[in-house]
N, C-alpha and C. Protein backbone atom coordinates (compact mmCIF):
# COMPACT_ATOMS: atom_id res chain seq x y z
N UNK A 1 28.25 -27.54 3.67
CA UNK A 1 27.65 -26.46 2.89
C UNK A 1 28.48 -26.18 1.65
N UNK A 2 27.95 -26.03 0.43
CA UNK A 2 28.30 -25.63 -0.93
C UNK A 2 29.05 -23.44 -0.95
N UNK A 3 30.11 -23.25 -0.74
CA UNK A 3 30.49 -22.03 -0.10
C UNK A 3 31.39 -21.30 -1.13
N UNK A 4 30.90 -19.70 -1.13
CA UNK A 4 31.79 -19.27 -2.31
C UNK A 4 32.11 -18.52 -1.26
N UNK A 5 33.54 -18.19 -1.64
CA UNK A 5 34.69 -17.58 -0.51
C UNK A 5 34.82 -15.66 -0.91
N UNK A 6 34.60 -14.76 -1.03
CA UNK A 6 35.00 -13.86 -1.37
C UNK A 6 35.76 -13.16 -0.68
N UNK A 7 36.98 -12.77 -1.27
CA UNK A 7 38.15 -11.74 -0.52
C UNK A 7 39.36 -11.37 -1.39
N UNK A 8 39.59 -9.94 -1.23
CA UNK A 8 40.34 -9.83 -2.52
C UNK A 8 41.87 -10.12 -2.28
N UNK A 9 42.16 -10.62 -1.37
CA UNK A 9 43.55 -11.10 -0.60
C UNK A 9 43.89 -12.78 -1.28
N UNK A 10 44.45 -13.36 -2.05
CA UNK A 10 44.36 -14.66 -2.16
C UNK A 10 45.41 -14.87 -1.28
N UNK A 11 45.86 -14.84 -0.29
CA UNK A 11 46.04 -15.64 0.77
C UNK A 11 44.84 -16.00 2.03
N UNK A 12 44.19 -14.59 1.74
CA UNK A 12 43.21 -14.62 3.03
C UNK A 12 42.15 -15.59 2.57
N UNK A 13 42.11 -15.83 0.84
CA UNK A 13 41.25 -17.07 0.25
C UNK A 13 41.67 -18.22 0.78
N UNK A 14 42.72 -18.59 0.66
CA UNK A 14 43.47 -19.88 1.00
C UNK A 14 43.66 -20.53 2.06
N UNK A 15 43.60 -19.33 2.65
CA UNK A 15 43.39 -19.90 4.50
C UNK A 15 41.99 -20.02 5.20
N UNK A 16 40.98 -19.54 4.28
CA UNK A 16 39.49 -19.28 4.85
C UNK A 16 39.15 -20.97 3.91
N UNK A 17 39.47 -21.00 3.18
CA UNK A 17 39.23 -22.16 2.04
C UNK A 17 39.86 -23.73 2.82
N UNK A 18 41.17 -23.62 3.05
CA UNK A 18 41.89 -24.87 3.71
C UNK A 18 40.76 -24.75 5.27
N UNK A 19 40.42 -24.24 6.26
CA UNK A 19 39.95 -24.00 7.21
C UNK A 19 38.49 -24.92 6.88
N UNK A 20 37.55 -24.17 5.65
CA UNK A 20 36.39 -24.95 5.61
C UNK A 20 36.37 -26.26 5.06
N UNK A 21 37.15 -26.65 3.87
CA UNK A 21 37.57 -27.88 3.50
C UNK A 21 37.77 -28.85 4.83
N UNK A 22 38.59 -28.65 5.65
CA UNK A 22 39.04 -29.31 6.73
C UNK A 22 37.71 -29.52 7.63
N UNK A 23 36.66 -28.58 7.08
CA UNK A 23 35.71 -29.19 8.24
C UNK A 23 34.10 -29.61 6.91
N UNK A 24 35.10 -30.39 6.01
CA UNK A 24 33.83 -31.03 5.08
C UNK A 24 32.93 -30.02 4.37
N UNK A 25 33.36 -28.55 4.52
CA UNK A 25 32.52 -28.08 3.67
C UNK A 25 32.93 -27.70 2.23
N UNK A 26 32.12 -27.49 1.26
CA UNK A 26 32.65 -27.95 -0.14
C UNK A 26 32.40 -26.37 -0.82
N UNK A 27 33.90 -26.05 -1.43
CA UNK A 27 33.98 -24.59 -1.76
C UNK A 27 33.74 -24.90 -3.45
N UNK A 28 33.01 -23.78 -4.33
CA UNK A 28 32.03 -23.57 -5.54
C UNK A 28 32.88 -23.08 -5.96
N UNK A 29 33.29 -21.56 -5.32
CA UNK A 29 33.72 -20.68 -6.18
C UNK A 29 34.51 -19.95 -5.35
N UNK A 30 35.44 -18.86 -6.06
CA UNK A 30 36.27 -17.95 -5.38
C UNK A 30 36.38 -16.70 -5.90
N UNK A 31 36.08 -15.66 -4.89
CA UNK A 31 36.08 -14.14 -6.11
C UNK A 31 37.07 -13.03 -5.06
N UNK A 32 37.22 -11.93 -5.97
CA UNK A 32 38.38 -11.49 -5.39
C UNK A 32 37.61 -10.01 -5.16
N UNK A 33 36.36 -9.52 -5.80
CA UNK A 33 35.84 -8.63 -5.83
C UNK A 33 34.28 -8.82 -5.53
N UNK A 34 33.56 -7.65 -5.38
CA UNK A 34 32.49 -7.47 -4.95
C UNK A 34 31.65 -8.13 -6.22
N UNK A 35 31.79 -7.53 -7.30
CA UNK A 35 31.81 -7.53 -8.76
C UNK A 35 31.57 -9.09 -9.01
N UNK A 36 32.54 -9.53 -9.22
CA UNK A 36 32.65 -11.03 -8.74
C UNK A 36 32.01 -12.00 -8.54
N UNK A 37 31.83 -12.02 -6.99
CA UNK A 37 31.15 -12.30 -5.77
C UNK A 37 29.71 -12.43 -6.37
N UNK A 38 29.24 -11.20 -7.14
CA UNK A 38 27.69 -11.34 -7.53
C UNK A 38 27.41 -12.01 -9.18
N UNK A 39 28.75 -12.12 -9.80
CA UNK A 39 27.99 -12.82 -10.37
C UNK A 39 28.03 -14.04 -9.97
N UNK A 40 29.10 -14.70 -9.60
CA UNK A 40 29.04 -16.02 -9.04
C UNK A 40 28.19 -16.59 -8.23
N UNK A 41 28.04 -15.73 -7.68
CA UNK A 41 26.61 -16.30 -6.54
C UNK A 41 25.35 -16.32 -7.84
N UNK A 42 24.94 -15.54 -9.09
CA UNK A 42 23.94 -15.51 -9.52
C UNK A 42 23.90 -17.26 -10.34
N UNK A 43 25.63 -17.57 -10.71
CA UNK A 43 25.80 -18.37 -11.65
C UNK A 43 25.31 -19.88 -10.93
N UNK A 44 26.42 -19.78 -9.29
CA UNK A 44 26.98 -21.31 -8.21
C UNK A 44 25.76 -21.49 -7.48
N UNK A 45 25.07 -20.17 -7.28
CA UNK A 45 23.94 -20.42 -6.33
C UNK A 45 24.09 -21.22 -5.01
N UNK A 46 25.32 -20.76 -4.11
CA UNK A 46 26.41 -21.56 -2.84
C UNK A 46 25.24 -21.41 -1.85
N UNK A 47 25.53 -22.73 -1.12
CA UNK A 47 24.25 -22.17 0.09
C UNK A 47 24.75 -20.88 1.20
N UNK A 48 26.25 -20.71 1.63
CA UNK A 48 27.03 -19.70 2.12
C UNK A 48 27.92 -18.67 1.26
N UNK A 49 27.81 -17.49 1.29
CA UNK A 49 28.83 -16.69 1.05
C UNK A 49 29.88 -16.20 2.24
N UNK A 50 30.77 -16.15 2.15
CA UNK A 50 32.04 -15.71 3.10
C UNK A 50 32.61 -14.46 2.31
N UNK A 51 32.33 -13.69 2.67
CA UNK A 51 32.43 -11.91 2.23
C UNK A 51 33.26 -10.85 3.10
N UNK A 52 34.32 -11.11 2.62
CA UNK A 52 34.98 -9.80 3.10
C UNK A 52 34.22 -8.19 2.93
N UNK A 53 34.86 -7.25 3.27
CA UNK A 53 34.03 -6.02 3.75
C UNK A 53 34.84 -4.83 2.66
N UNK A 54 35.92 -4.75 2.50
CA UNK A 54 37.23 -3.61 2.27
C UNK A 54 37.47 -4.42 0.73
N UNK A 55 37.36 -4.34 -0.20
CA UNK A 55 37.76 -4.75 -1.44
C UNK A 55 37.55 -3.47 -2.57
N UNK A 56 38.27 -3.36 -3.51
CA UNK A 56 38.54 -2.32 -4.33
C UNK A 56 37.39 -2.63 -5.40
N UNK A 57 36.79 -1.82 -6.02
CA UNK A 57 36.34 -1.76 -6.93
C UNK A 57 34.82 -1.73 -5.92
N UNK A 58 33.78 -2.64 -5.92
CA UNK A 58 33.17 -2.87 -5.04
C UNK A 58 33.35 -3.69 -3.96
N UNK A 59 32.99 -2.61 -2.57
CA UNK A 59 33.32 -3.74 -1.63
C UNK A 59 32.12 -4.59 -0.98
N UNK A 60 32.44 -5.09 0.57
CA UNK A 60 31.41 -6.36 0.47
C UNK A 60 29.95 -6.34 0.71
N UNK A 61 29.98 -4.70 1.50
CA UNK A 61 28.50 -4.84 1.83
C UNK A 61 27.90 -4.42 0.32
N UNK A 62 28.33 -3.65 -0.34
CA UNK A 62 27.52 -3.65 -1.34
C UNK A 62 26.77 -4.40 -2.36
N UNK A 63 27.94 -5.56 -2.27
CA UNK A 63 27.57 -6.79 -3.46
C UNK A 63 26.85 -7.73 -2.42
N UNK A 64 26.93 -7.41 -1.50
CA UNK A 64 25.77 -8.21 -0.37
C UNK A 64 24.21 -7.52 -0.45
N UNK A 65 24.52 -6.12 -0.47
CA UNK A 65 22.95 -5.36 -0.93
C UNK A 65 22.86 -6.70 -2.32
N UNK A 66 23.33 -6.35 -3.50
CA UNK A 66 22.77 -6.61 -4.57
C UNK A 66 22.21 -7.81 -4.79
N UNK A 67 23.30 -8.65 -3.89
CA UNK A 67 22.83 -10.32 -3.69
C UNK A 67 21.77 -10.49 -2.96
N UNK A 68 21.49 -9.90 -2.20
CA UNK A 68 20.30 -9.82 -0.82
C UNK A 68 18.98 -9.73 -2.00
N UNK A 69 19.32 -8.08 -2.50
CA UNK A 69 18.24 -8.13 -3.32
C UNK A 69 17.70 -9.15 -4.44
N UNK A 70 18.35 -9.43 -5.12
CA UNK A 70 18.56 -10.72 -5.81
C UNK A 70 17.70 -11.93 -5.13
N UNK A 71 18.12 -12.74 -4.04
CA UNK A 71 17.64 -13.41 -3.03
C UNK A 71 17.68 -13.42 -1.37
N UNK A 72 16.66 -12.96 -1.30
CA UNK A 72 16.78 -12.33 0.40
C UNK A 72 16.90 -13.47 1.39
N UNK A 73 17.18 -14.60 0.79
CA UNK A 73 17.45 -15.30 1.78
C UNK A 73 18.74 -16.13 1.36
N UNK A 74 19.64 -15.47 1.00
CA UNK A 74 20.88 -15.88 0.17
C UNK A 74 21.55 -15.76 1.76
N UNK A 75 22.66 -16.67 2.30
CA UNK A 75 23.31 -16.98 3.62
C UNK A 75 24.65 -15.96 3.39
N UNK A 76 24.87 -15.10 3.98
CA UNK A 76 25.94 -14.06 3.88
C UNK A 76 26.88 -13.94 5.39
N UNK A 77 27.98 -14.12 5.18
CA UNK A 77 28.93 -14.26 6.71
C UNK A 77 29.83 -13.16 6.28
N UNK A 78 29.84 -12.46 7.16
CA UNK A 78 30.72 -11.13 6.24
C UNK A 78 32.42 -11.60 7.38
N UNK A 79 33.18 -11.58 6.67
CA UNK A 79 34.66 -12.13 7.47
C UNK A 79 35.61 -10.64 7.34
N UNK A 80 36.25 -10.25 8.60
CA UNK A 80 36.78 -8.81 8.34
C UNK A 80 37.85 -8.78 9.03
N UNK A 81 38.74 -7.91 8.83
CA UNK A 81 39.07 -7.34 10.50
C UNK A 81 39.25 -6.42 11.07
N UNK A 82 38.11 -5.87 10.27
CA UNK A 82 37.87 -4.19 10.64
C UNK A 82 36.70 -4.61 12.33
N UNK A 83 36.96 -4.41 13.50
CA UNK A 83 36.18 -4.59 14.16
C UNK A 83 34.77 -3.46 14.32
N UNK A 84 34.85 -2.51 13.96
CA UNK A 84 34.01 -1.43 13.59
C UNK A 84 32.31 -1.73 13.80
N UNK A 85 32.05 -0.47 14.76
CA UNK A 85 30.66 -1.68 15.22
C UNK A 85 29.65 -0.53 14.21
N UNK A 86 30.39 0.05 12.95
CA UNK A 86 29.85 0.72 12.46
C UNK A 86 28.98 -0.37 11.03
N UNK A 87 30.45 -1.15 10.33
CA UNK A 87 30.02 -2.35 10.12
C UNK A 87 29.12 -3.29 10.18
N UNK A 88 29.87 -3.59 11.38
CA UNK A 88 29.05 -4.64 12.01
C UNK A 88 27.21 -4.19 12.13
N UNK A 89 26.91 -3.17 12.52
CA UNK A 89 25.78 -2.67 12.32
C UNK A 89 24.72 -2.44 11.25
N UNK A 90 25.99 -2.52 10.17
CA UNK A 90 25.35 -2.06 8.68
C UNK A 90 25.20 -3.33 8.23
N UNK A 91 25.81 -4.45 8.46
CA UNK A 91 26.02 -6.14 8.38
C UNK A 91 24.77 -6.74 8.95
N UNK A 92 24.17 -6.19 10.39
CA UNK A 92 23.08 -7.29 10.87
C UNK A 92 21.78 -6.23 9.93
N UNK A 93 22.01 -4.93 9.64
CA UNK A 93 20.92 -4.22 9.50
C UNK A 93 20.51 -4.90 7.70
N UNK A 94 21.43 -5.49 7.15
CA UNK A 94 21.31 -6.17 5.89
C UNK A 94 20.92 -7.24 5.96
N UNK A 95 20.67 -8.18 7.20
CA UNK A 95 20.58 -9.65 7.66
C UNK A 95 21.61 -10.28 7.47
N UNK A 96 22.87 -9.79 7.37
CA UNK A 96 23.99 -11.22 7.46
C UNK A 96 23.78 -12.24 8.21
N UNK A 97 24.85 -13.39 7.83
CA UNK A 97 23.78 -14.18 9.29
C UNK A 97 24.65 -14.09 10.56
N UNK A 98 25.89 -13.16 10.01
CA UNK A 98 26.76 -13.20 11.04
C UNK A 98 28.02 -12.45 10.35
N UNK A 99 29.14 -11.90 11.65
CA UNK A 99 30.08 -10.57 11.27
C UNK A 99 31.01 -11.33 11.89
N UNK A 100 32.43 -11.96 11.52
CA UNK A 100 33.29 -12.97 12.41
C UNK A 100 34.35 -11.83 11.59
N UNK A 101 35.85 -12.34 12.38
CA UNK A 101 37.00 -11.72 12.35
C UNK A 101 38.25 -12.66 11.52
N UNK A 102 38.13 -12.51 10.51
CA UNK A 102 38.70 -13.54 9.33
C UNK A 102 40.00 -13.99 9.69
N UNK A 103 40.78 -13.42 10.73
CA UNK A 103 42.21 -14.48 11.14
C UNK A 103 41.82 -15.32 11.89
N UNK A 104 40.81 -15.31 12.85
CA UNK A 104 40.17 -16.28 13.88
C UNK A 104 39.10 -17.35 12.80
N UNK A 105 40.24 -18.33 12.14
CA UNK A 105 39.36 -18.97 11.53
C UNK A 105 38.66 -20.08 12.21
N UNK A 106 38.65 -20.52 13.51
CA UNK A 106 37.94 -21.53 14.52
C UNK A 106 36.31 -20.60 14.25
N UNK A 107 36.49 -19.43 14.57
CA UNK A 107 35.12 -18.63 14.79
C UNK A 107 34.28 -18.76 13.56
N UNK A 108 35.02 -18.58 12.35
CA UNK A 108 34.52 -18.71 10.88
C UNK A 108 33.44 -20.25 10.93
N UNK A 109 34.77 -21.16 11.16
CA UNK A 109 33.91 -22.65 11.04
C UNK A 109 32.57 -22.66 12.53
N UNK A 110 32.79 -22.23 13.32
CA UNK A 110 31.80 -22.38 15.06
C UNK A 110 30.45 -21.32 14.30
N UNK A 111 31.02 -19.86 13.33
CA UNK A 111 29.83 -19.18 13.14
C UNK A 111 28.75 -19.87 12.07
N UNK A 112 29.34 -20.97 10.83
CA UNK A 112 28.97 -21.23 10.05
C UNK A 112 27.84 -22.67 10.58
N UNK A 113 28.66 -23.32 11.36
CA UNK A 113 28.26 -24.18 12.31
C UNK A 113 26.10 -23.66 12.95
N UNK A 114 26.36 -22.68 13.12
CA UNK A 114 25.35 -21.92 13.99
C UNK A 114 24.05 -21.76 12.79
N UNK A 115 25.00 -21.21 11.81
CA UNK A 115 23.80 -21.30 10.62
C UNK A 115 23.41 -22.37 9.90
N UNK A 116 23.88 -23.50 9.68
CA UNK A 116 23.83 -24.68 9.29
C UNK A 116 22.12 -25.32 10.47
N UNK A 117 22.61 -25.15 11.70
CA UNK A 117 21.39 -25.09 12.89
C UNK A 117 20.64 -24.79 12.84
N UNK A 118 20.60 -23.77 12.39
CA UNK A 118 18.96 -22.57 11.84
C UNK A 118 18.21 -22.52 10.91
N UNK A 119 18.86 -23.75 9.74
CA UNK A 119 18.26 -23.94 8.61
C UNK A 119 17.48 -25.15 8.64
């Protein structure tokens, strides 16, 4: 999958990035903000976004509203580690295609895996 990484941590980029590389998937773009995140997705058009949740300026569910709206069938994996099933709630109620825990990067590649299936 063609994958833009968003997270405003560039380490937490680098390790979500080496993780999908390693399993053949091919990263577009990288954003550090919500802000970001949307235009790049308007520009790379990635078949996955990997979206952190907690980012300054705008964070992830929001630029996931805007992208959603944009294209409602745009692939959104929100990566966190806020376990919060408050989140997580506001995440499936947007259609993510899925809410994984961004240090458990096995789960990242097994969740992405799942959507790749469904398409």
């Amino acid at each position: 999958m063609r994958v833009l990484v968003v997270d405003d941590s560039g380490f937490m980029r680098k390790r979500i990035i080496e993780e999908l590389r390693s399993h053949g998937h091919a990263i577009v773009g990288e954003a550090k903000s919500g802000d970001e995140a949307v235009e790049l997705y308007r520009t790379l058009k990635p078949d996955l976004v990997t979206m952190d949740i907690t980012m300054r300026e705008k964070d992830g569910i929001t630029a996931a509203k805007e992208i959603l709206g944009e294209d409602p069938k745009a692939n959104i994996l929100f990566l966190t580690i806020l376990n919060d099933d408050k989140y997580k709630s506001e995440a499936e109620r947007l259609g993510a295609k899925g809410f994984v825990n961004k240090t458990d990067t096995p789960s990242i590649t097994k969740a992405i895996k799942e959507i790749e299936e469904k398409q």
